[in-house]
PDB file of N, CA and C in Angstrom:
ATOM      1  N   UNK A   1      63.392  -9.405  41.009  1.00  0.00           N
ATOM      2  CA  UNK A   1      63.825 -10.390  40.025  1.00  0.00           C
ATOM      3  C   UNK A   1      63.381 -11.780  40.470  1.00  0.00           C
ATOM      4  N   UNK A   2      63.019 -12.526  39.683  1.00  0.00           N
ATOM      5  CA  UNK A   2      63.022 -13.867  39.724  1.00  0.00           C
ATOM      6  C   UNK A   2      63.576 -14.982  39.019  1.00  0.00           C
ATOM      7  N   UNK A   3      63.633 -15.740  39.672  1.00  0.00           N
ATOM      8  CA  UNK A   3      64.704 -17.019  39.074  1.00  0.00           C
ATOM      9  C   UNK A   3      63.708 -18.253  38.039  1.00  0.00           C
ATOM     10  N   UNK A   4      64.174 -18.816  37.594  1.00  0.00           N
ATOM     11  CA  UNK A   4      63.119 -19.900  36.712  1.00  0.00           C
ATOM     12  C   UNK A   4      64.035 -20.676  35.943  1.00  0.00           C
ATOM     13  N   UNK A   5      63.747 -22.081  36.134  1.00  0.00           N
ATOM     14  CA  UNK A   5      64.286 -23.395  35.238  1.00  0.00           C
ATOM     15  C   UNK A   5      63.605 -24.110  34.536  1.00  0.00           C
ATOM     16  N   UNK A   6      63.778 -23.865  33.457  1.00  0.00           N
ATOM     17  CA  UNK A   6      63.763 -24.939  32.473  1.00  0.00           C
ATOM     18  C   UNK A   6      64.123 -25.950  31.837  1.00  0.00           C
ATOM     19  N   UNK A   7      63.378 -26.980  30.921  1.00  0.00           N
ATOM     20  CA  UNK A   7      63.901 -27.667  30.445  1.00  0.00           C
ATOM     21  C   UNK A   7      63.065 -27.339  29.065  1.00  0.00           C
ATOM     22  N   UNK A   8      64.136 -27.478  28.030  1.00  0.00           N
ATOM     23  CA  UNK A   8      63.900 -27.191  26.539  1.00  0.00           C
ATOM     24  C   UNK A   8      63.964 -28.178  25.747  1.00  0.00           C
ATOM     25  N   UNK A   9      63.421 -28.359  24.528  1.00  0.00           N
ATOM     26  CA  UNK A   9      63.787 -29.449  23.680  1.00  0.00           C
ATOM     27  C   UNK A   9      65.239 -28.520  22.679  1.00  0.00           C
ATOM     28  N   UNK A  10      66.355 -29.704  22.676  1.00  0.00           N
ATOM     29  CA  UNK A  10      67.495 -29.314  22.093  1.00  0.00           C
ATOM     30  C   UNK A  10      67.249 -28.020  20.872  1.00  0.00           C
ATOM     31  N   UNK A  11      66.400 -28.917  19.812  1.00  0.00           N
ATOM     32  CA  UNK A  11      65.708 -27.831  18.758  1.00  0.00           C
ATOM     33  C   UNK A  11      65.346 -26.383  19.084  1.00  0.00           C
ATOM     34  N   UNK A  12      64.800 -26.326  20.402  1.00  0.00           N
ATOM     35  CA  UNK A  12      64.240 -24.856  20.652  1.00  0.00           C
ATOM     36  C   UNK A  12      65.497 -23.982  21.137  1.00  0.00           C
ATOM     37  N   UNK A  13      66.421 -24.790  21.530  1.00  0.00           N
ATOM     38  CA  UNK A  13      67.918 -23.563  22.239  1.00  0.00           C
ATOM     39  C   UNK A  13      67.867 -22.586  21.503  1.00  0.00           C
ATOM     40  N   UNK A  14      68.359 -22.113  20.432  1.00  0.00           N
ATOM     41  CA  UNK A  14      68.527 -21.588  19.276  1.00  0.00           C
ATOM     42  C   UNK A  14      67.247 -20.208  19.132  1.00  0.00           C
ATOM     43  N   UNK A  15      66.001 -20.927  19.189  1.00  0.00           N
ATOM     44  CA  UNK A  15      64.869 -20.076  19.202  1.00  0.00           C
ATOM     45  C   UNK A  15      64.916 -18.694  20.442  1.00  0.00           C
ATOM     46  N   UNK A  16      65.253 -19.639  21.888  1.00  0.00           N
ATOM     47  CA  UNK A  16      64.900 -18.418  23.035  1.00  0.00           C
ATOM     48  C   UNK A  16      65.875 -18.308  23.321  1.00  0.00           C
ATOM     49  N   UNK A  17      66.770 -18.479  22.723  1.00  0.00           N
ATOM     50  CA  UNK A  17      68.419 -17.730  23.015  1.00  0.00           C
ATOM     51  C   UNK A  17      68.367 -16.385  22.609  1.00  0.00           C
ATOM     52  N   UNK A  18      67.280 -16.487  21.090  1.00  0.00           N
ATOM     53  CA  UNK A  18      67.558 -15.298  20.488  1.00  0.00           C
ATOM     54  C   UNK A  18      66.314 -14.792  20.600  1.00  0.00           C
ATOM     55  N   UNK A  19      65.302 -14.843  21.385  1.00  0.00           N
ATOM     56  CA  UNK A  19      64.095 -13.857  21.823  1.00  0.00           C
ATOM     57  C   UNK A  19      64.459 -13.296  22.826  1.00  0.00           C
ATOM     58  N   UNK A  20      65.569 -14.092  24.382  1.00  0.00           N
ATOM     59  CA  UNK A  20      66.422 -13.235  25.456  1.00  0.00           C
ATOM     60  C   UNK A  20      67.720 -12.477  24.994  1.00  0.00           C
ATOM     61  N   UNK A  21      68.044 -12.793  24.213  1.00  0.00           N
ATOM     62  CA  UNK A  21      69.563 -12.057  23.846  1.00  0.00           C
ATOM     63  C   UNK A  21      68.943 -10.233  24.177  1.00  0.00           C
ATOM     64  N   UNK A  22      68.006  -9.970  23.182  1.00  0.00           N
ATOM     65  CA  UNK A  22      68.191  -8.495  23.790  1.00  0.00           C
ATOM     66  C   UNK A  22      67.564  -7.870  24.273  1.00  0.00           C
ATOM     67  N   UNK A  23      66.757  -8.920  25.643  1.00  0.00           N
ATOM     68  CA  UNK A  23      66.388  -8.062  27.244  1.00  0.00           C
ATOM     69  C   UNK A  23      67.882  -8.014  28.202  1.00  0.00           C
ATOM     70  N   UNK A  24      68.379  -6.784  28.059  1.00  0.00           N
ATOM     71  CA  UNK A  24      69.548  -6.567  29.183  1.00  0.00           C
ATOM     72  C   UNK A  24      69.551  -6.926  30.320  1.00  0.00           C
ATOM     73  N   UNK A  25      68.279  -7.431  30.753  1.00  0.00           N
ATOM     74  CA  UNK A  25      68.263  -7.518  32.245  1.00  0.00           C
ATOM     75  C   UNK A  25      67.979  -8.928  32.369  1.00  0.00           C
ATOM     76  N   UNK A  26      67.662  -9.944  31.556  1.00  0.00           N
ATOM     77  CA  UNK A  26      67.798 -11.311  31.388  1.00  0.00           C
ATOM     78  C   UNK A  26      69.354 -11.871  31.322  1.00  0.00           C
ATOM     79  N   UNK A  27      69.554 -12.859  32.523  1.00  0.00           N
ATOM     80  CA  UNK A  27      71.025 -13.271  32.610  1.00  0.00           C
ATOM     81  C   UNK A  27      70.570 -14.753  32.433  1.00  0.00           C
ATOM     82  N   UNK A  28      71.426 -15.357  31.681  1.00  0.00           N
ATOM     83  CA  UNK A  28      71.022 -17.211  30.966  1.00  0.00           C
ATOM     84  C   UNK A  28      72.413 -18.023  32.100  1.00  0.00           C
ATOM     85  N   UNK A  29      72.117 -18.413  32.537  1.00  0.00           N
ATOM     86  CA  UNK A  29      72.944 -19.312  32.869  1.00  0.00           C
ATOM     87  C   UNK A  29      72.755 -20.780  32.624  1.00  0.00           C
ATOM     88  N   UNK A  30      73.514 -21.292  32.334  1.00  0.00           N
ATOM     89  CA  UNK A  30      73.259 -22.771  31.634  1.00  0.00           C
ATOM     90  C   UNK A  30      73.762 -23.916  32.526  1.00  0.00           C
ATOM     91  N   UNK A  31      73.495 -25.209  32.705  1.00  0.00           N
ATOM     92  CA  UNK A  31      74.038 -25.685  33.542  1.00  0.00           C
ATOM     93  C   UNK A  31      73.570 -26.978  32.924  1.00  0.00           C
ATOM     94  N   UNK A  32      74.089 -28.168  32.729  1.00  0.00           N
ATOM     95  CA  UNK A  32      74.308 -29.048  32.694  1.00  0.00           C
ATOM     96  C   UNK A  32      74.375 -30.315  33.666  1.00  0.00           C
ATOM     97  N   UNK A  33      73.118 -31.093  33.793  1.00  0.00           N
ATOM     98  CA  UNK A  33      72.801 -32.045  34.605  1.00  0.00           C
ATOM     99  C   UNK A  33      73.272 -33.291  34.636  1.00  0.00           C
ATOM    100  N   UNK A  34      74.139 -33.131  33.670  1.00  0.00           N
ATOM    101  CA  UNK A  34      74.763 -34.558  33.304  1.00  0.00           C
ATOM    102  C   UNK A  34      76.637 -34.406  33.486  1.00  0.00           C
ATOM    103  N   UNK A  35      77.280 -32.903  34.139  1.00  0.00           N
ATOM    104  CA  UNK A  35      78.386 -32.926  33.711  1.00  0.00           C
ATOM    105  C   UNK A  35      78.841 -33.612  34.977  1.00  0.00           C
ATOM    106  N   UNK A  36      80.087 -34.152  35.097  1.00  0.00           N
ATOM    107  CA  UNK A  36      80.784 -34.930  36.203  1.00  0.00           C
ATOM    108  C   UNK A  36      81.547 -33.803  36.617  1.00  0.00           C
ATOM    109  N   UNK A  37      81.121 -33.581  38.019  1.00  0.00           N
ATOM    110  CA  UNK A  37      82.564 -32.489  38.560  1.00  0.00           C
ATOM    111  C   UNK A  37      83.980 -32.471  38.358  1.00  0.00           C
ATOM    112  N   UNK A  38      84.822 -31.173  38.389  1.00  0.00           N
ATOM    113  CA  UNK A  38      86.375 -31.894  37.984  1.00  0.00           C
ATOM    114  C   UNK A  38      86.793 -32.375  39.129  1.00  0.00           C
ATOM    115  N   UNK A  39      86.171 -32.052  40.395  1.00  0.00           N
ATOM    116  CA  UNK A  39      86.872 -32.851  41.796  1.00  0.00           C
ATOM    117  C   UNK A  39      86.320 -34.533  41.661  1.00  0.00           C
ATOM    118  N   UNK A  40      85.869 -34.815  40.694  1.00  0.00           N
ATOM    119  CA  UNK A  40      85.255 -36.170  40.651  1.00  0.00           C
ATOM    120  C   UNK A  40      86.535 -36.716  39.716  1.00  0.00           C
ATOM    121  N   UNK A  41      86.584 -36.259  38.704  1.00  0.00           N
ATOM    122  CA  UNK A  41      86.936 -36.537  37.484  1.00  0.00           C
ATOM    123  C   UNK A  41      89.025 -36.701  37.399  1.00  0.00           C
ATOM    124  N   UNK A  42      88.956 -35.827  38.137  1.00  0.00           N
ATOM    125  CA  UNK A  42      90.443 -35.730  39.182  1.00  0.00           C
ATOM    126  C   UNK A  42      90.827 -36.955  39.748  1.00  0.00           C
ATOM    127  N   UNK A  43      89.661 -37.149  40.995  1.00  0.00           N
ATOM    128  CA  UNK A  43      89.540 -38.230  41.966  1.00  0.00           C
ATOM    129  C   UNK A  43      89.775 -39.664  41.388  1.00  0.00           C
ATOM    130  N   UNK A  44      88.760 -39.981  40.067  1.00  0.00           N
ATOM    131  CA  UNK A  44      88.997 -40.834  39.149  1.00  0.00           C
ATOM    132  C   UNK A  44      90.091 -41.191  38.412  1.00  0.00           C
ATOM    133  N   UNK A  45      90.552 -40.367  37.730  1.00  0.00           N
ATOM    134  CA  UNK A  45      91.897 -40.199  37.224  1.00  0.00           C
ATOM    135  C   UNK A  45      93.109 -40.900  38.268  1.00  0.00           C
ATOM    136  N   UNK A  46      93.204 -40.594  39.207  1.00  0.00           N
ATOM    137  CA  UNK A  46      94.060 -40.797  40.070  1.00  0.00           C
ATOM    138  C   UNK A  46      94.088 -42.195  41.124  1.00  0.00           C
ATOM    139  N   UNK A  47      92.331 -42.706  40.972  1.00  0.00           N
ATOM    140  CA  UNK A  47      92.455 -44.152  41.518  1.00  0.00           C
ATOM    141  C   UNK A  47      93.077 -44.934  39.966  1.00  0.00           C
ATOM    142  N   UNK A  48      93.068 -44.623  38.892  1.00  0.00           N
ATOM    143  CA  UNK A  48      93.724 -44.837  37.808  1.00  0.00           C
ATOM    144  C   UNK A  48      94.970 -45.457  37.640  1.00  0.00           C
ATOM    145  N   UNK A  49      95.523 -44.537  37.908  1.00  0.00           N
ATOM    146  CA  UNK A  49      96.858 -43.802  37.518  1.00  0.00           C
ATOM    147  C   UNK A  49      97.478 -44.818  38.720  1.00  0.00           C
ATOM    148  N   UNK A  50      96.769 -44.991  40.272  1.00  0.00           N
ATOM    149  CA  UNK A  50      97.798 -45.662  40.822  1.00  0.00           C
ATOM    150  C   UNK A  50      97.017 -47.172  41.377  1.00  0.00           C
ATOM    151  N   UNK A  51      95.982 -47.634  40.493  1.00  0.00           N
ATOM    152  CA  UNK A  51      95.812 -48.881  40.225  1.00  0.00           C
ATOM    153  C   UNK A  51      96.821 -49.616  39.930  1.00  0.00           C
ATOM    154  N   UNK A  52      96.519 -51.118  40.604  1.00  0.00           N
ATOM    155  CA  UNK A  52      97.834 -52.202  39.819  1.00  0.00           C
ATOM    156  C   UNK A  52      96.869 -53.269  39.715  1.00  0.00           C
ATOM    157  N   UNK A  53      97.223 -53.908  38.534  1.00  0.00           N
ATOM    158  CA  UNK A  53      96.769 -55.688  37.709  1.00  0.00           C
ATOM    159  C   UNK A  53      95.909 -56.029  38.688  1.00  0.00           C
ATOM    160  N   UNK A  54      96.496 -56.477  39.724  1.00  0.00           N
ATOM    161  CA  UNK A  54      95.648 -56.993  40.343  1.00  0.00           C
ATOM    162  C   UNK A  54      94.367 -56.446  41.132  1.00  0.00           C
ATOM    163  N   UNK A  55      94.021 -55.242  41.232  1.00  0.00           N
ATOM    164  CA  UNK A  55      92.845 -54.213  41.483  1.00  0.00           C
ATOM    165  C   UNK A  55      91.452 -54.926  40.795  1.00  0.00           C
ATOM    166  N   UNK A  56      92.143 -54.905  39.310  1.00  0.00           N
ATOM    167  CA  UNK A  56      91.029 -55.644  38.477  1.00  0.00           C
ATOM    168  C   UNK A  56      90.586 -56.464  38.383  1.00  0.00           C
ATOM    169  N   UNK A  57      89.120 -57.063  37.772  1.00  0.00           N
ATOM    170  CA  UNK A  57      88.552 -57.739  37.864  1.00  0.00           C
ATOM    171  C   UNK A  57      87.619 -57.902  36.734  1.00  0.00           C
ATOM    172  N   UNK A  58      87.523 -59.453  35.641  1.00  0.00           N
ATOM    173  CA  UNK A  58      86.690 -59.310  34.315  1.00  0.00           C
ATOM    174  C   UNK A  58      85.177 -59.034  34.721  1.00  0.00           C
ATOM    175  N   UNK A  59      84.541 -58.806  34.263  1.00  0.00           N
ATOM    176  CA  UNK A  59      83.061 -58.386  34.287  1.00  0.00           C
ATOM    177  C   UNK A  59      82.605 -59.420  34.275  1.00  0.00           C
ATOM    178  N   UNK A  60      83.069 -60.924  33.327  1.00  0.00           N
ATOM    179  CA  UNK A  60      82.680 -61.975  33.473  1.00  0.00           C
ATOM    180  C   UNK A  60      82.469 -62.676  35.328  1.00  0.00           C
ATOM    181  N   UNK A  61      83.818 -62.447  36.290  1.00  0.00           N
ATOM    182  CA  UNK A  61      83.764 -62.629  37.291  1.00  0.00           C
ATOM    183  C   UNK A  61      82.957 -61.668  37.866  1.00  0.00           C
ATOM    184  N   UNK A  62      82.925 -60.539  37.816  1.00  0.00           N
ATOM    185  CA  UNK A  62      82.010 -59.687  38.681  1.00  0.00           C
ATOM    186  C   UNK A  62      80.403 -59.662  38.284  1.00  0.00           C
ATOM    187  N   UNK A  63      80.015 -60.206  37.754  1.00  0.00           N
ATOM    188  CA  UNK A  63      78.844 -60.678  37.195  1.00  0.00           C
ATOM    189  C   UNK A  63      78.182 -62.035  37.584  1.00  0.00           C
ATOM    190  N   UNK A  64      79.480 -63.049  37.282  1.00  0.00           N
ATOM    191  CA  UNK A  64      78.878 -64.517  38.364  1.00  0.00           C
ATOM    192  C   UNK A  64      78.674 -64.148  40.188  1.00  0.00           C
ATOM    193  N   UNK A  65      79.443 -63.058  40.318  1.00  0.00           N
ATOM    194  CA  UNK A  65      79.727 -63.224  42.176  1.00  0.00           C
ATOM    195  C   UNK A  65      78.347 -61.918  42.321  1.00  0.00           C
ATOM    196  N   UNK A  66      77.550 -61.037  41.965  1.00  0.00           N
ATOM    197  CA  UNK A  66      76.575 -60.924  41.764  1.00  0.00           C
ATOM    198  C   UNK A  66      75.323 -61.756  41.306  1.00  0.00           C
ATOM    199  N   UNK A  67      75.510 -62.431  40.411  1.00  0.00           N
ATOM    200  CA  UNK A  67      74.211 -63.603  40.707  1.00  0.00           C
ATOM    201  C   UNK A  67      74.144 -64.400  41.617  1.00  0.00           C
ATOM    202  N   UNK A  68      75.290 -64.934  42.215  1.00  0.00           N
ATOM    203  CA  UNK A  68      75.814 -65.869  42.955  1.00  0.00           C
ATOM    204  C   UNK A  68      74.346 -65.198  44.080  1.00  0.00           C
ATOM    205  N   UNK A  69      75.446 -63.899  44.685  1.00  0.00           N
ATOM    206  CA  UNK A  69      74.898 -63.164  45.641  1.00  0.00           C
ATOM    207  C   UNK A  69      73.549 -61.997  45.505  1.00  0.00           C
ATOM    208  N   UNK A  70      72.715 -62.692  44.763  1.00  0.00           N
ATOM    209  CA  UNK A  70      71.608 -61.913  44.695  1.00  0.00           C
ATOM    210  C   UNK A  70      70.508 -63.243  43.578  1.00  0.00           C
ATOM    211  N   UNK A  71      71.066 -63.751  43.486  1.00  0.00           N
ATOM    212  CA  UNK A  71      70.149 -65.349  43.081  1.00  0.00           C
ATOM    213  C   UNK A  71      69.532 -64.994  42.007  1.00  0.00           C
ATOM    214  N   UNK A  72      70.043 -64.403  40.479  1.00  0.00           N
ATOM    215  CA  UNK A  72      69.372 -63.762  39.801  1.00  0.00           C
ATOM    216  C   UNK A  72      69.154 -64.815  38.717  1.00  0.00           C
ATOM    217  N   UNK A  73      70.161 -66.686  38.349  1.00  0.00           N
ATOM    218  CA  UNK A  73      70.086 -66.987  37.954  1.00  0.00           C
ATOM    219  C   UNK A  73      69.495 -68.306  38.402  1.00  0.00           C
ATOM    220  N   UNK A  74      68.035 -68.219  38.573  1.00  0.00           N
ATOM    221  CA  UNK A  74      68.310 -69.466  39.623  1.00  0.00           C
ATOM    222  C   UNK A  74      67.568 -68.961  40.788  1.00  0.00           C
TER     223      UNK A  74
END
């Protein structure tokens, strides 16, 4: 047996889903390159949940103290 990855255009799923559907010995596993792990997604949740007010910070400020420190304006 051999293994093989692809990448498809969305349109074609549909097409070689249903030219492999009935070789029995073809197994599809699908996997998703874009999904966020749930040990991530957990992890996140939970710096969340026990954040306080003051953690934060406007984008307006975190944006000047990046140019500041990387001389992007100027």
């Amino acid at each position: 047996m051999r293994r093989l990855t692809i990448t498809i255009p969305d349109d074609f799923y549909e097409k070689l889903m249903s030219f492999l559907a009935p070789e029995p010995e073809v197994m599809v596993e699908e996997k998703n390159t874009n999904e966020i792990p749930l040990w991530q997604q957990e992890m996140v949740l939970e710096r969340m949940k026990n954040a306080k007010p003051e953690d934060y910070r406007s984008w307006e400020d975190v944006k000047k103290d990046l140019d500041k420190k990387w001389n992007f304006n100027g």
